[in-house]
PDB file of N, CA and C in Angstrom:
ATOM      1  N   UNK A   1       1.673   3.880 -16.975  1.00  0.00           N
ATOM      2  CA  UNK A   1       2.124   4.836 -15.988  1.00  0.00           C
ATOM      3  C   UNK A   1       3.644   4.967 -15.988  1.00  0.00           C
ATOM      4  N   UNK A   2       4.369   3.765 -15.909  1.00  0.00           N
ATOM      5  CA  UNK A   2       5.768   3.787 -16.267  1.00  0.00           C
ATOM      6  C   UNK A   2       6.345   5.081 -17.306  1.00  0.00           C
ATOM      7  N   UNK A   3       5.527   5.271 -18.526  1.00  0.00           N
ATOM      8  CA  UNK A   3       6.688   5.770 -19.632  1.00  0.00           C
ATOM      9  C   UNK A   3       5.561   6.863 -19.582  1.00  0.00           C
ATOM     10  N   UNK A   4       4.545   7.718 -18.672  1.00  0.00           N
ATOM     11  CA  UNK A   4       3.980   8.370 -18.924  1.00  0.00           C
ATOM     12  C   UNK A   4       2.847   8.708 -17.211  1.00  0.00           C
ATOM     13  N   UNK A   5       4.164   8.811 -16.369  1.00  0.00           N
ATOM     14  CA  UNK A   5       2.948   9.139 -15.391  1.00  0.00           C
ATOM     15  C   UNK A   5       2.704  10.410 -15.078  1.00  0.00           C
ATOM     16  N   UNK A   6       1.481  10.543 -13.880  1.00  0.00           N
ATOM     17  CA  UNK A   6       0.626  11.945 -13.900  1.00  0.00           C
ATOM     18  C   UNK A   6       2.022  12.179 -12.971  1.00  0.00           C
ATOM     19  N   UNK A   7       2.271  14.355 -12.515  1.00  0.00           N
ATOM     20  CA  UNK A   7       2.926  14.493 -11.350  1.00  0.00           C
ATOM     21  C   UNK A   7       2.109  14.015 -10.218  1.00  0.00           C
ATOM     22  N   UNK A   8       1.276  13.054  -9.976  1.00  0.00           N
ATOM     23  CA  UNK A   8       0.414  12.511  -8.672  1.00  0.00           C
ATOM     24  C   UNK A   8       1.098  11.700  -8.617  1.00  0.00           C
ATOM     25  N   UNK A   9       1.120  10.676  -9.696  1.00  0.00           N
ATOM     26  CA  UNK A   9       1.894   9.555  -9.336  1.00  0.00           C
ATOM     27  C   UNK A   9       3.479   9.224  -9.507  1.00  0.00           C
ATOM     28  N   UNK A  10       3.929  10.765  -9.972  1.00  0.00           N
ATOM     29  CA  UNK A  10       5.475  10.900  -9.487  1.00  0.00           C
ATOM     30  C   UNK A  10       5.834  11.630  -8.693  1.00  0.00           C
ATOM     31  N   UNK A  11       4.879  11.859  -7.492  1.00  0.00           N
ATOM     32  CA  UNK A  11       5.228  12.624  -6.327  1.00  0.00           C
ATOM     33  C   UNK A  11       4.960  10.979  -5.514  1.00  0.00           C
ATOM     34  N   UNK A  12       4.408  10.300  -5.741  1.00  0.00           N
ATOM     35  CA  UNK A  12       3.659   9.698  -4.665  1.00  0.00           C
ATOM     36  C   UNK A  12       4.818   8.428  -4.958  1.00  0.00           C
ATOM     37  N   UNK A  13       5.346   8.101  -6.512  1.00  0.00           N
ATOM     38  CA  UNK A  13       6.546   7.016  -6.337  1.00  0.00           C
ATOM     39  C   UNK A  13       7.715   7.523  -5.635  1.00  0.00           C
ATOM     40  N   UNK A  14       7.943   8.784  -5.608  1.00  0.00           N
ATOM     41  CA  UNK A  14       9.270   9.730  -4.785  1.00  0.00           C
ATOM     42  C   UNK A  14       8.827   8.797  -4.030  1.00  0.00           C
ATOM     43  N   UNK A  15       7.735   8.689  -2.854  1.00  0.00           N
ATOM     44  CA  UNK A  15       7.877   8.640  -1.469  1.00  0.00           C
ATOM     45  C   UNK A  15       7.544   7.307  -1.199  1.00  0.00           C
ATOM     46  N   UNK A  16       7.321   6.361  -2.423  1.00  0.00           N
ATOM     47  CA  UNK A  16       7.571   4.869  -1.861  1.00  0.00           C
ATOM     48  C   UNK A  16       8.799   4.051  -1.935  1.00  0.00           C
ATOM     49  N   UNK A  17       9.226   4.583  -3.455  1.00  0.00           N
ATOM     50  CA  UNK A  17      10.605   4.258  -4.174  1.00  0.00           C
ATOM     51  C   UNK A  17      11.744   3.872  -3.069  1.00  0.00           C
ATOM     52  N   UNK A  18      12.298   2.816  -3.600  1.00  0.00           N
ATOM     53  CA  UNK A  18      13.863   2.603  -3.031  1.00  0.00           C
ATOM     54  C   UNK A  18      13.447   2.528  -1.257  1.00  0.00           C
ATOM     55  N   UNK A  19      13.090   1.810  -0.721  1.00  0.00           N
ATOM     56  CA  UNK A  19      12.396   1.305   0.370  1.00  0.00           C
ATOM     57  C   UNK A  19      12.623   2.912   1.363  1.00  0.00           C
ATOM     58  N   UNK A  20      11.531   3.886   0.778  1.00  0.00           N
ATOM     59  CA  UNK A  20      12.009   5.561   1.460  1.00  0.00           C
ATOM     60  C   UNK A  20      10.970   5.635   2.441  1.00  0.00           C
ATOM     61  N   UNK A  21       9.989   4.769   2.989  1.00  0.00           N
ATOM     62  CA  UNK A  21       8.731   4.923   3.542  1.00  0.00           C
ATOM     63  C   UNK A  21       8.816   3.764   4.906  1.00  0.00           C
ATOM     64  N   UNK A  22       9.652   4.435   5.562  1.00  0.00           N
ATOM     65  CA  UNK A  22      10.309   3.234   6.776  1.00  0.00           C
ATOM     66  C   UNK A  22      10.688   1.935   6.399  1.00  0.00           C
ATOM     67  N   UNK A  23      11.412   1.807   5.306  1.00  0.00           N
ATOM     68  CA  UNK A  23      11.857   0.549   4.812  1.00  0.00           C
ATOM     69  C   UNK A  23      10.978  -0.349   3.986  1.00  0.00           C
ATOM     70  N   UNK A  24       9.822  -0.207   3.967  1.00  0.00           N
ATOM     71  CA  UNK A  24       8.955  -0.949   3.386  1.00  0.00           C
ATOM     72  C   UNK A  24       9.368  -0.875   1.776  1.00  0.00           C
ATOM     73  N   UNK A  25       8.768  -1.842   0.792  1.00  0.00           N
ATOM     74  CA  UNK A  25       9.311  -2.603  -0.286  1.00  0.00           C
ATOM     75  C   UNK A  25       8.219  -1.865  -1.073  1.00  0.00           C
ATOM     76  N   UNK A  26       7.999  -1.067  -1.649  1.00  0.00           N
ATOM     77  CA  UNK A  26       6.876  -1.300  -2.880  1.00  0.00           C
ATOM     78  C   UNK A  26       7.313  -0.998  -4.162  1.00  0.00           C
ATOM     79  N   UNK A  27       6.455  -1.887  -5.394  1.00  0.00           N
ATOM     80  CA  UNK A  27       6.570  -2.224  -6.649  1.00  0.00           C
ATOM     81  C   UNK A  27       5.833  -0.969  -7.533  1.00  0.00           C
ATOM     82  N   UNK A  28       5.678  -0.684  -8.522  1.00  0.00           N
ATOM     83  CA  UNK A  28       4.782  -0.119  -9.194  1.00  0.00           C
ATOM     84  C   UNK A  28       4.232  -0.927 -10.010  1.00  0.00           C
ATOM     85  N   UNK A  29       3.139  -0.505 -10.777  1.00  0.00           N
ATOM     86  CA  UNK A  29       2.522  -1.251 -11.888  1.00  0.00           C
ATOM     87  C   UNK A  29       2.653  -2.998 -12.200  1.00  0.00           C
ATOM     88  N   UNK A  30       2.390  -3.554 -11.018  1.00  0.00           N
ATOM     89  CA  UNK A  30       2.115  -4.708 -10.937  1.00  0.00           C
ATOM     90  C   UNK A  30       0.909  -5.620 -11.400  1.00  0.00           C
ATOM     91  N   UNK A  31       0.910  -6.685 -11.988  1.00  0.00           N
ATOM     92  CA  UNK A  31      -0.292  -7.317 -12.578  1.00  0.00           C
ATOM     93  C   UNK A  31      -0.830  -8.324 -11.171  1.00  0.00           C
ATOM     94  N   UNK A  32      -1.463  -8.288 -11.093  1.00  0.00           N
ATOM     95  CA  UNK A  32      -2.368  -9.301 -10.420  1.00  0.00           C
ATOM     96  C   UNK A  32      -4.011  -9.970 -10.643  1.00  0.00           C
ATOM     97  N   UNK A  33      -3.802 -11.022 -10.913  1.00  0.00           N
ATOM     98  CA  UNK A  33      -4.966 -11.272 -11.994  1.00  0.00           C
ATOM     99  C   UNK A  33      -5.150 -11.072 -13.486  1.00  0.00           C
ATOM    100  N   UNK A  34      -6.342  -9.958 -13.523  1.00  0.00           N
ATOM    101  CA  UNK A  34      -6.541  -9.515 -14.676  1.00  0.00           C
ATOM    102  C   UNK A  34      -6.515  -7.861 -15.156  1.00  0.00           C
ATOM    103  N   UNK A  35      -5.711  -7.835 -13.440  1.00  0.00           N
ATOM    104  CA  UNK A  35      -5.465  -6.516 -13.139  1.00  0.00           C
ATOM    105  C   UNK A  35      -4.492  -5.897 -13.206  1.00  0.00           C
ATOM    106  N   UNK A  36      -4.107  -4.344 -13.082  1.00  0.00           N
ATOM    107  CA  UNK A  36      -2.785  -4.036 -13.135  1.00  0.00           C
ATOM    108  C   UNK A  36      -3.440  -3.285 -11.606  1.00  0.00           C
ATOM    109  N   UNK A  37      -2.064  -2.822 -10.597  1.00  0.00           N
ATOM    110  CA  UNK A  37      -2.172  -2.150  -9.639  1.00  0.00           C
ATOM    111  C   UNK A  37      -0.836  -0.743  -9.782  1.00  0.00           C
ATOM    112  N   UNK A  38      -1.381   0.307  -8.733  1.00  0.00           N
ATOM    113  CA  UNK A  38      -0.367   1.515  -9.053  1.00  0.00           C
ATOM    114  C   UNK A  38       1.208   0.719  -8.475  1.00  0.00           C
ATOM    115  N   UNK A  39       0.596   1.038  -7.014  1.00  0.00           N
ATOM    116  CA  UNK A  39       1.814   0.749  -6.148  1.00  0.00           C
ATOM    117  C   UNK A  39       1.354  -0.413  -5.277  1.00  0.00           C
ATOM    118  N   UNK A  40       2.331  -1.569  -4.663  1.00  0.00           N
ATOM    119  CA  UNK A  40       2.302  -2.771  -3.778  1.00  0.00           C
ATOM    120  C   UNK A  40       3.270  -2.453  -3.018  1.00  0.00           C
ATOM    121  N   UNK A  41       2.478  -3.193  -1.627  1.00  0.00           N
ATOM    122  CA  UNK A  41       3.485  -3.624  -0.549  1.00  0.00           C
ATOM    123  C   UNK A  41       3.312  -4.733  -0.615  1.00  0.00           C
ATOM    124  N   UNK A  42       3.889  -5.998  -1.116  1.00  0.00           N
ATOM    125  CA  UNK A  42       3.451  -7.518  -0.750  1.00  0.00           C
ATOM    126  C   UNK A  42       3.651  -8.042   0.453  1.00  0.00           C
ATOM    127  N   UNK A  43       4.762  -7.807   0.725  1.00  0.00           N
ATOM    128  CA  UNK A  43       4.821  -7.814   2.678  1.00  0.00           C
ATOM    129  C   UNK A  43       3.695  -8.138   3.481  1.00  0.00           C
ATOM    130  N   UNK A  44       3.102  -6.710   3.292  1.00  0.00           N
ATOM    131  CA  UNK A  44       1.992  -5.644   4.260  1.00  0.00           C
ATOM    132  C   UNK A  44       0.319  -6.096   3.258  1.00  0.00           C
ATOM    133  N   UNK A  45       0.494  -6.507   2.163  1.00  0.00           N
ATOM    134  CA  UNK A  45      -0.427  -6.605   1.290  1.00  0.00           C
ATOM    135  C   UNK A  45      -1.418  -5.525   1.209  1.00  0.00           C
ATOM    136  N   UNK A  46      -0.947  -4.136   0.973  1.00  0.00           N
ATOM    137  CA  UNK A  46      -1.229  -3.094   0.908  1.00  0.00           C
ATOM    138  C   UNK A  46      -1.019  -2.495  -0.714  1.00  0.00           C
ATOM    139  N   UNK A  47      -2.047  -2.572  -1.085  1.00  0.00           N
ATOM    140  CA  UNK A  47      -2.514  -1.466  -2.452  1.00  0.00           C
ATOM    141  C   UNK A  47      -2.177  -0.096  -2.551  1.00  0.00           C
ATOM    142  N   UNK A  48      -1.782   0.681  -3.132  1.00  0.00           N
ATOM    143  CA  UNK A  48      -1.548   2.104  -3.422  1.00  0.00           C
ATOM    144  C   UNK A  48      -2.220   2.999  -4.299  1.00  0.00           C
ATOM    145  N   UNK A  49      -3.663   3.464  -4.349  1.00  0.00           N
ATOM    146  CA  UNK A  49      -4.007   3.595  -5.828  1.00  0.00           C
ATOM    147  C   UNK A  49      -4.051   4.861  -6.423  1.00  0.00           C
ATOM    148  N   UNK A  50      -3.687   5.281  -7.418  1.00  0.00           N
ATOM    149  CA  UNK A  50      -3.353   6.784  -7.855  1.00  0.00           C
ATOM    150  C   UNK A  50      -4.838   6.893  -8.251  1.00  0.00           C
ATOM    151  N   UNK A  51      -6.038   8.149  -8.180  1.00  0.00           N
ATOM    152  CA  UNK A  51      -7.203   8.393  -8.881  1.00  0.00           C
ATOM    153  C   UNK A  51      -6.880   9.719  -9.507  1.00  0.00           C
ATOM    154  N   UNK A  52      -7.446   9.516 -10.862  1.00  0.00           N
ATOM    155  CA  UNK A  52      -7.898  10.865 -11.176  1.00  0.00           C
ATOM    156  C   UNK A  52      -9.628  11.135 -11.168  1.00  0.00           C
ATOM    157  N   UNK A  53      -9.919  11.942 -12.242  1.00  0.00           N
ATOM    158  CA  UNK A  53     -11.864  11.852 -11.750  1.00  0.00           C
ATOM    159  C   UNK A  53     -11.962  10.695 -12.725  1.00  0.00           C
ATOM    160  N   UNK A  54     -11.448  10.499 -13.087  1.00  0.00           N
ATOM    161  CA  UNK A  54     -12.194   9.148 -14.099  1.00  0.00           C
ATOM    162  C   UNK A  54     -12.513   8.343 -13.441  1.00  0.00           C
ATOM    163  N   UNK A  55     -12.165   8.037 -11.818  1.00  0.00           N
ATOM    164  CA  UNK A  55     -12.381   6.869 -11.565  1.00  0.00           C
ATOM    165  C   UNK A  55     -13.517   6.907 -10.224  1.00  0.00           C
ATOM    166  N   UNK A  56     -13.802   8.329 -10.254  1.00  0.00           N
ATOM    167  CA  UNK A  56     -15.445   8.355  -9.418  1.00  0.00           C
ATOM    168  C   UNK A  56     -16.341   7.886  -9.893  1.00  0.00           C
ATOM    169  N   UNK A  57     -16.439   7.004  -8.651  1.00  0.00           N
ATOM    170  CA  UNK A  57     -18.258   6.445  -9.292  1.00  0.00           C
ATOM    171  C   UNK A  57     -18.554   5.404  -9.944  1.00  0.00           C
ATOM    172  N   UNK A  58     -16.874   4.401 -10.549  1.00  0.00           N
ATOM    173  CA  UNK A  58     -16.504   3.695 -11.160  1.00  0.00           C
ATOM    174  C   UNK A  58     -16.772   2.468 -10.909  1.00  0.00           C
ATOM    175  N   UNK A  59     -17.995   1.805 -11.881  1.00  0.00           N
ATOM    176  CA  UNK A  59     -18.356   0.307 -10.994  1.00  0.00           C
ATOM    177  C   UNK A  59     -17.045  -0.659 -11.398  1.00  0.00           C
ATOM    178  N   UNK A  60     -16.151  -0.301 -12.254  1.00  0.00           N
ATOM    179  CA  UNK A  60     -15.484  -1.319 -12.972  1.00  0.00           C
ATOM    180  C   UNK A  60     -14.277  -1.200 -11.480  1.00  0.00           C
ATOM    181  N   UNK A  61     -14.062  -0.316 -10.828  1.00  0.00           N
ATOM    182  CA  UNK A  61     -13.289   0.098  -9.723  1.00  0.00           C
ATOM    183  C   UNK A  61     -13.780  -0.882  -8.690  1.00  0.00           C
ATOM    184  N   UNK A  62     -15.209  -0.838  -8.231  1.00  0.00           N
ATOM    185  CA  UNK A  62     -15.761  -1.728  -7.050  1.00  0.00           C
ATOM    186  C   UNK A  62     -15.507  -2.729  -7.373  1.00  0.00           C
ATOM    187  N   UNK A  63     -15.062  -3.390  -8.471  1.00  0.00           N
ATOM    188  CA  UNK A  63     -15.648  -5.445  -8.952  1.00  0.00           C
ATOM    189  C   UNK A  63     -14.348  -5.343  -8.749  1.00  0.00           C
ATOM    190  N   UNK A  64     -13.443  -4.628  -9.484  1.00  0.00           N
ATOM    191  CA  UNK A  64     -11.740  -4.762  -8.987  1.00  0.00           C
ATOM    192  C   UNK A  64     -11.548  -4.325  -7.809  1.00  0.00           C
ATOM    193  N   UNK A  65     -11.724  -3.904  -6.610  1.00  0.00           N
ATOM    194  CA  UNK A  65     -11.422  -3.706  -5.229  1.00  0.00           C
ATOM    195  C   UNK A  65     -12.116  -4.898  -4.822  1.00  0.00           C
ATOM    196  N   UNK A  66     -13.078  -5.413  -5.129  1.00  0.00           N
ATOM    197  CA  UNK A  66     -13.613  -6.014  -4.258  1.00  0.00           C
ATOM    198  C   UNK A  66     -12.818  -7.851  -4.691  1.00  0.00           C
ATOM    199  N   UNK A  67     -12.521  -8.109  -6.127  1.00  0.00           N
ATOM    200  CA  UNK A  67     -11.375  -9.066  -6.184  1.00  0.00           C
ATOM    201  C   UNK A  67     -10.112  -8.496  -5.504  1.00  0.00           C
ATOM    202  N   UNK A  68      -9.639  -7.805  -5.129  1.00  0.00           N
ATOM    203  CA  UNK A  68      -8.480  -7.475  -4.876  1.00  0.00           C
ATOM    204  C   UNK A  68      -8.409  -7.914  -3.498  1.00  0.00           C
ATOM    205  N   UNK A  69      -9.718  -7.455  -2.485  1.00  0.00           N
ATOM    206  CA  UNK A  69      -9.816  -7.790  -1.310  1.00  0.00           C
ATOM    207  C   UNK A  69      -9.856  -9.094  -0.995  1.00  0.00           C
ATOM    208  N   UNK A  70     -10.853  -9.844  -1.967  1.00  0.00           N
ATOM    209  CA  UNK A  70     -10.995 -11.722  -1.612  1.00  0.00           C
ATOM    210  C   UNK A  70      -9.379 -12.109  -1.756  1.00  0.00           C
ATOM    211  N   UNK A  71      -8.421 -11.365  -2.683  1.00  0.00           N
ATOM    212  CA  UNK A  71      -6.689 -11.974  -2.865  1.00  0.00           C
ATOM    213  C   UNK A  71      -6.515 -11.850  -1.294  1.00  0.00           C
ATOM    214  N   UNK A  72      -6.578 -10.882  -0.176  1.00  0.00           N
ATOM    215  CA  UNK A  72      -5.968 -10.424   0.957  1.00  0.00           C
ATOM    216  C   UNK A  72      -5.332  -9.203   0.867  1.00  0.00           C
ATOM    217  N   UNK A  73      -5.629  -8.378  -0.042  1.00  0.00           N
ATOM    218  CA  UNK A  73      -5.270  -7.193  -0.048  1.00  0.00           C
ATOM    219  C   UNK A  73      -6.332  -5.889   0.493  1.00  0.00           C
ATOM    220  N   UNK A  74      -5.557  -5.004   0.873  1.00  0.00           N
ATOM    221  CA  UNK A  74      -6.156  -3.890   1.446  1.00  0.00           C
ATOM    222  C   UNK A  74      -6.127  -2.580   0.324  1.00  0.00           C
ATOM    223  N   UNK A  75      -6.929  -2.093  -0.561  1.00  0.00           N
ATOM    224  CA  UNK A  75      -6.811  -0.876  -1.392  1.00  0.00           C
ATOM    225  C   UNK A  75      -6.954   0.100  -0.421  1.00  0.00           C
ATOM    226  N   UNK A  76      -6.058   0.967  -0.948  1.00  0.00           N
ATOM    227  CA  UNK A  76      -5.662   2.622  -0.204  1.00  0.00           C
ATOM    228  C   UNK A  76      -5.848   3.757  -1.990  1.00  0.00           C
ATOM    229  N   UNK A  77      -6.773   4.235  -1.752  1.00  0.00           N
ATOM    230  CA  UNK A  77      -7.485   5.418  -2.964  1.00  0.00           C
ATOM    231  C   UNK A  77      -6.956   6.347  -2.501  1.00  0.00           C
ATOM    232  N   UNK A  78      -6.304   6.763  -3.223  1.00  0.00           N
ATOM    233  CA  UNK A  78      -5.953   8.513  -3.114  1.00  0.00           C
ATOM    234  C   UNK A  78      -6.371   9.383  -4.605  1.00  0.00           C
ATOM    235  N   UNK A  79      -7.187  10.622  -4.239  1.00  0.00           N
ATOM    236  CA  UNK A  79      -6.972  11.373  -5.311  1.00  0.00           C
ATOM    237  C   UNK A  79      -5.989  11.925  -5.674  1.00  0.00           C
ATOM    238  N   UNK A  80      -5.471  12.377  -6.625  1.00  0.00           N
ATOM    239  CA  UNK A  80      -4.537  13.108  -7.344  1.00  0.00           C
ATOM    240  C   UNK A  80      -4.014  14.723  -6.695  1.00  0.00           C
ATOM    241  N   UNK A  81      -5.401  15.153  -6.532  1.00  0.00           N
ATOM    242  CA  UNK A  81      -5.377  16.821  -6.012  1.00  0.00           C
ATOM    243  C   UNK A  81      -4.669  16.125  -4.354  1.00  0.00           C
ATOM    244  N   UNK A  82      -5.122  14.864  -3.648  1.00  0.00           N
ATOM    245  CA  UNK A  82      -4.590  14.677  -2.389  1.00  0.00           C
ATOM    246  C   UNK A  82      -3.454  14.393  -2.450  1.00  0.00           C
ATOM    247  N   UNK A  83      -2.502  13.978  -3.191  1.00  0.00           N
ATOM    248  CA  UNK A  83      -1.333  13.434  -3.423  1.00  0.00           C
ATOM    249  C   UNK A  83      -0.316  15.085  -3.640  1.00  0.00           C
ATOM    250  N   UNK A  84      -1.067  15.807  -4.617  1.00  0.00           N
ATOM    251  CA  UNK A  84       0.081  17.163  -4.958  1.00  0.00           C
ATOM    252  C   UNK A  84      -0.224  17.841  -4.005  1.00  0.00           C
ATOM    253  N   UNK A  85      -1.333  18.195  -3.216  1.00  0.00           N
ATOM    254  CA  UNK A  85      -1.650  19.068  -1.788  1.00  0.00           C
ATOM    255  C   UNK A  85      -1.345  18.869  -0.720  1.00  0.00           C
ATOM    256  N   UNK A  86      -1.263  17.692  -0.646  1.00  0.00           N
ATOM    257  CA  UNK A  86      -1.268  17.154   1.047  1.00  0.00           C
ATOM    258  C   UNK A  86      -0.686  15.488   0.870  1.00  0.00           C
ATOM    259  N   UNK A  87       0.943  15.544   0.164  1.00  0.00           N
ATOM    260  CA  UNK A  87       1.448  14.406   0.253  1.00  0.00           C
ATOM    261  C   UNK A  87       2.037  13.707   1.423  1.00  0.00           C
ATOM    262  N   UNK A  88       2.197  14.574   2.483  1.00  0.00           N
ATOM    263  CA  UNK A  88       2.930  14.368   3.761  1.00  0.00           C
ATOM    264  C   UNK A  88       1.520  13.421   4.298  1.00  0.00           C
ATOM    265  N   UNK A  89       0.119  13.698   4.272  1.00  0.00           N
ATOM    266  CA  UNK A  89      -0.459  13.260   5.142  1.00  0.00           C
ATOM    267  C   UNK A  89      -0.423  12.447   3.715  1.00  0.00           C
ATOM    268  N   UNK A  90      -0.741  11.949   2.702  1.00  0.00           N
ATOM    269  CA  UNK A  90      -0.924  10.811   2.264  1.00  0.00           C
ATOM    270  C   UNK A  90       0.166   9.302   2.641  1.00  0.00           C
ATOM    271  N   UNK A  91       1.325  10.165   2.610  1.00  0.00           N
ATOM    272  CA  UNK A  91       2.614   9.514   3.157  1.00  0.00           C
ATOM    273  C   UNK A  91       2.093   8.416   4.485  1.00  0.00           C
ATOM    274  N   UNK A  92       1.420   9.648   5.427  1.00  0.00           N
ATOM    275  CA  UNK A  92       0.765   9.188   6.791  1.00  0.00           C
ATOM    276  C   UNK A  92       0.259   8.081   7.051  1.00  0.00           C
ATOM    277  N   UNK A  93      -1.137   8.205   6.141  1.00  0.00           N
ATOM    278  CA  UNK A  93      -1.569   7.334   6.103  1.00  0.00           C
ATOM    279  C   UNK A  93      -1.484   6.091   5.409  1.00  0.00           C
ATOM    280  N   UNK A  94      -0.445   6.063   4.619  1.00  0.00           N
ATOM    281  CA  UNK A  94      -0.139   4.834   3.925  1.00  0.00           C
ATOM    282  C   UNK A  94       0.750   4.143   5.110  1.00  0.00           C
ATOM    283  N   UNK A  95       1.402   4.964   6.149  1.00  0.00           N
ATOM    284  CA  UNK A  95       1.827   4.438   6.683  1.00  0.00           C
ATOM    285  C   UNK A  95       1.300   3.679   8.269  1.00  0.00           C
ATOM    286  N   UNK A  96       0.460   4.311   8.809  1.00  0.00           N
ATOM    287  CA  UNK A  96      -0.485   3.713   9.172  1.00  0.00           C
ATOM    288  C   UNK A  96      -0.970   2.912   8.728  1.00  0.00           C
ATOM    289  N   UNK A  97      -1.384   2.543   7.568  1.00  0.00           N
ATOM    290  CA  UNK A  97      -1.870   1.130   7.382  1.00  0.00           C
ATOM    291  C   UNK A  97      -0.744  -0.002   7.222  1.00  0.00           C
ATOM    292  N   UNK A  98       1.045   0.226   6.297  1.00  0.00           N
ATOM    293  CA  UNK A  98       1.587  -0.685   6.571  1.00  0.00           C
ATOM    294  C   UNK A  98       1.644  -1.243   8.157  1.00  0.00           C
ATOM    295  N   UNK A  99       1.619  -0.195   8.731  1.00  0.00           N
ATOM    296  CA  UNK A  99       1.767  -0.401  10.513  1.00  0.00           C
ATOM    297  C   UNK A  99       0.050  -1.496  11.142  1.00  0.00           C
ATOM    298  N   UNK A 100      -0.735  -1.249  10.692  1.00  0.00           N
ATOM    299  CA  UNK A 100      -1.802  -2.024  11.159  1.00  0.00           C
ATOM    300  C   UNK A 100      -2.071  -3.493  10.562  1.00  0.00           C
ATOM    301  N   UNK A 101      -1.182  -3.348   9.343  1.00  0.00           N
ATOM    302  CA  UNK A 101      -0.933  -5.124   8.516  1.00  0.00           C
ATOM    303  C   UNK A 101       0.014  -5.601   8.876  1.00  0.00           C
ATOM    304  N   UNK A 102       0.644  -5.275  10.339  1.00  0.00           N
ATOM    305  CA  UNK A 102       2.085  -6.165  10.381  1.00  0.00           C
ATOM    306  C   UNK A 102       1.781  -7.321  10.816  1.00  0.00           C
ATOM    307  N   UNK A 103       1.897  -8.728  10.389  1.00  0.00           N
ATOM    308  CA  UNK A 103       1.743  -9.565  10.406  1.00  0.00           C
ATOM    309  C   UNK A 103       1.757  -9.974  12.159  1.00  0.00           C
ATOM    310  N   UNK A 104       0.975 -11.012  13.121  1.00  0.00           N
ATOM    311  CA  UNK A 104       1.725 -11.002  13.774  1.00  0.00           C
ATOM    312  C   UNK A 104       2.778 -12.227  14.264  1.00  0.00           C
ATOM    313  N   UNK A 105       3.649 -11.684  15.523  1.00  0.00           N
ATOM    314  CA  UNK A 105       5.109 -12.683  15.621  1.00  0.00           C
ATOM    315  C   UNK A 105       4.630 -14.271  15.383  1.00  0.00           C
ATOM    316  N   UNK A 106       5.691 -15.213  15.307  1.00  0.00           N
ATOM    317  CA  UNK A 106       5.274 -16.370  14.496  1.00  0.00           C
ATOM    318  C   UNK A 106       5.220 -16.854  16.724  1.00  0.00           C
ATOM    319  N   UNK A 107       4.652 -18.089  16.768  1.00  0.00           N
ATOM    320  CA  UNK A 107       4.169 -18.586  18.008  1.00  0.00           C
ATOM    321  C   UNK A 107       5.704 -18.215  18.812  1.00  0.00           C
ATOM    322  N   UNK A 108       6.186 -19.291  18.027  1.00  0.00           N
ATOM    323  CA  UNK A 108       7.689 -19.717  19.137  1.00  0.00           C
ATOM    324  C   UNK A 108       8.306 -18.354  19.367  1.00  0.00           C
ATOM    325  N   UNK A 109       8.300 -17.469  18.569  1.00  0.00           N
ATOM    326  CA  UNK A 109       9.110 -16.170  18.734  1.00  0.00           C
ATOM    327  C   UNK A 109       8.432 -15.068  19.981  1.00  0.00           C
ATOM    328  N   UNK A 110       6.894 -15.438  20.338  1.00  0.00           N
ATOM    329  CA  UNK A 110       6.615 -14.953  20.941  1.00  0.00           C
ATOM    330  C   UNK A 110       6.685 -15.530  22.401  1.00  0.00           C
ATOM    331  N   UNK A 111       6.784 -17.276  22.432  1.00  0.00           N
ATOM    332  CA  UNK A 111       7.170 -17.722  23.508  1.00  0.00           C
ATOM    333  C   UNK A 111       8.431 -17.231  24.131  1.00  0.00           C
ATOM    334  N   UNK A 112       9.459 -17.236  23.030  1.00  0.00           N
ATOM    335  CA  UNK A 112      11.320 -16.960  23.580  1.00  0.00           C
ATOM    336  C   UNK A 112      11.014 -15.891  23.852  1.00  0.00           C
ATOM    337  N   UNK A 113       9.843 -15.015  23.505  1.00  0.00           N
ATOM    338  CA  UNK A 113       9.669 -12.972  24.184  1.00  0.00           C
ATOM    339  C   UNK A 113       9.513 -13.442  25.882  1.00  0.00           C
ATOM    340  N   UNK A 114       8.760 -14.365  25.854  1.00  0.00           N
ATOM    341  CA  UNK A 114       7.890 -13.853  27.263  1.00  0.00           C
ATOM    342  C   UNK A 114       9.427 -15.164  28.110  1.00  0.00           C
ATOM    343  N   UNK A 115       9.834 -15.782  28.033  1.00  0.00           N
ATOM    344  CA  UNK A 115      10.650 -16.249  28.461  1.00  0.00           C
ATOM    345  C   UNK A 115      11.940 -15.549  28.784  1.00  0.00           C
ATOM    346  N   UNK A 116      12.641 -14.963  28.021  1.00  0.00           N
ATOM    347  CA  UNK A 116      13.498 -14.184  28.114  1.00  0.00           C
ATOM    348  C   UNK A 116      13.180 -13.041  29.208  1.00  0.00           C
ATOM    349  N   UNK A 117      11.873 -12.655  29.017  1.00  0.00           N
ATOM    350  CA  UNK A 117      11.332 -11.421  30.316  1.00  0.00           C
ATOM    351  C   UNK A 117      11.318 -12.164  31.749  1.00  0.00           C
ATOM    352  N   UNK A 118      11.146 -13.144  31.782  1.00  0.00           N
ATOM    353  CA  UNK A 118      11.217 -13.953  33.190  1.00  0.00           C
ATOM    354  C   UNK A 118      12.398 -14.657  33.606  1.00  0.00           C
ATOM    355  N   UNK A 119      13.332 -14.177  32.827  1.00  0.00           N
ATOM    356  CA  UNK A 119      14.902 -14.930  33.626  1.00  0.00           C
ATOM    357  C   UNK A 119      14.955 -16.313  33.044  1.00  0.00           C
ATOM    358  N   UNK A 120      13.544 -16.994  32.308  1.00  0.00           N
ATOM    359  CA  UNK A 120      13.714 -18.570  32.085  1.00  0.00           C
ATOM    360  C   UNK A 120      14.739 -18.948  30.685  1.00  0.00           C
TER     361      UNK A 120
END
């Protein structure tokens, strides 16, 4: 994909690239396993995946989503036609999901929250 990607997946690196997607970090073409992935958030442990039709229907797709998921990752499928038509809402919803993987606050940080609100 690097030295030869679709315009899907160079519309869709525009809008992850160079932390452009509320700051968030993502990689392209990352190996994991025995796998390669489009785009990562490791942060957010959020998947990015570019489809064209080759990959309807694809059992070799389910055995790799479904290792991907036992790692702690979340796959996000987008088709191609959704990426050049309607990249704003793909944008959306990628971002919605970094927003629903935010880790949450570590204990003590949430104690000094509720302390600080009570004058203690």
């Amino acid at each position: 994909m690097r030295r030869n990607p679709t315009e899907a997946e160079r519309r869709l690196w525009a809008v992850l690239r160079s932390h452009r997607l509320a700051g968030f970090k993502f990689k392209r073409q990352q190996r994991l396993g025995n796998y390669i992935v489009d785009f990562i958030n490791f942060e957010r442990r959020i998947i990015v995946e570019a489809d064209g039709s080759q990959h309807a229907e694809n059992a070799y797709d389910v055995v790799r989503d479904n290792w991907l998921k036992e790692q702690g990752f979340k796959v996000l499928r987008f088709w191609n036609n959704e990426m050049l038509a309607e990249t704003n809402l793909v944008a959306d919803a990628i971002w919605h999901a970094l927003l629903k993987a935010m880790p949450p606050l570590p204990a003590a940080s949430r104690l000094s929250l509720s302390r600080k609100g009570r004058g203690v």
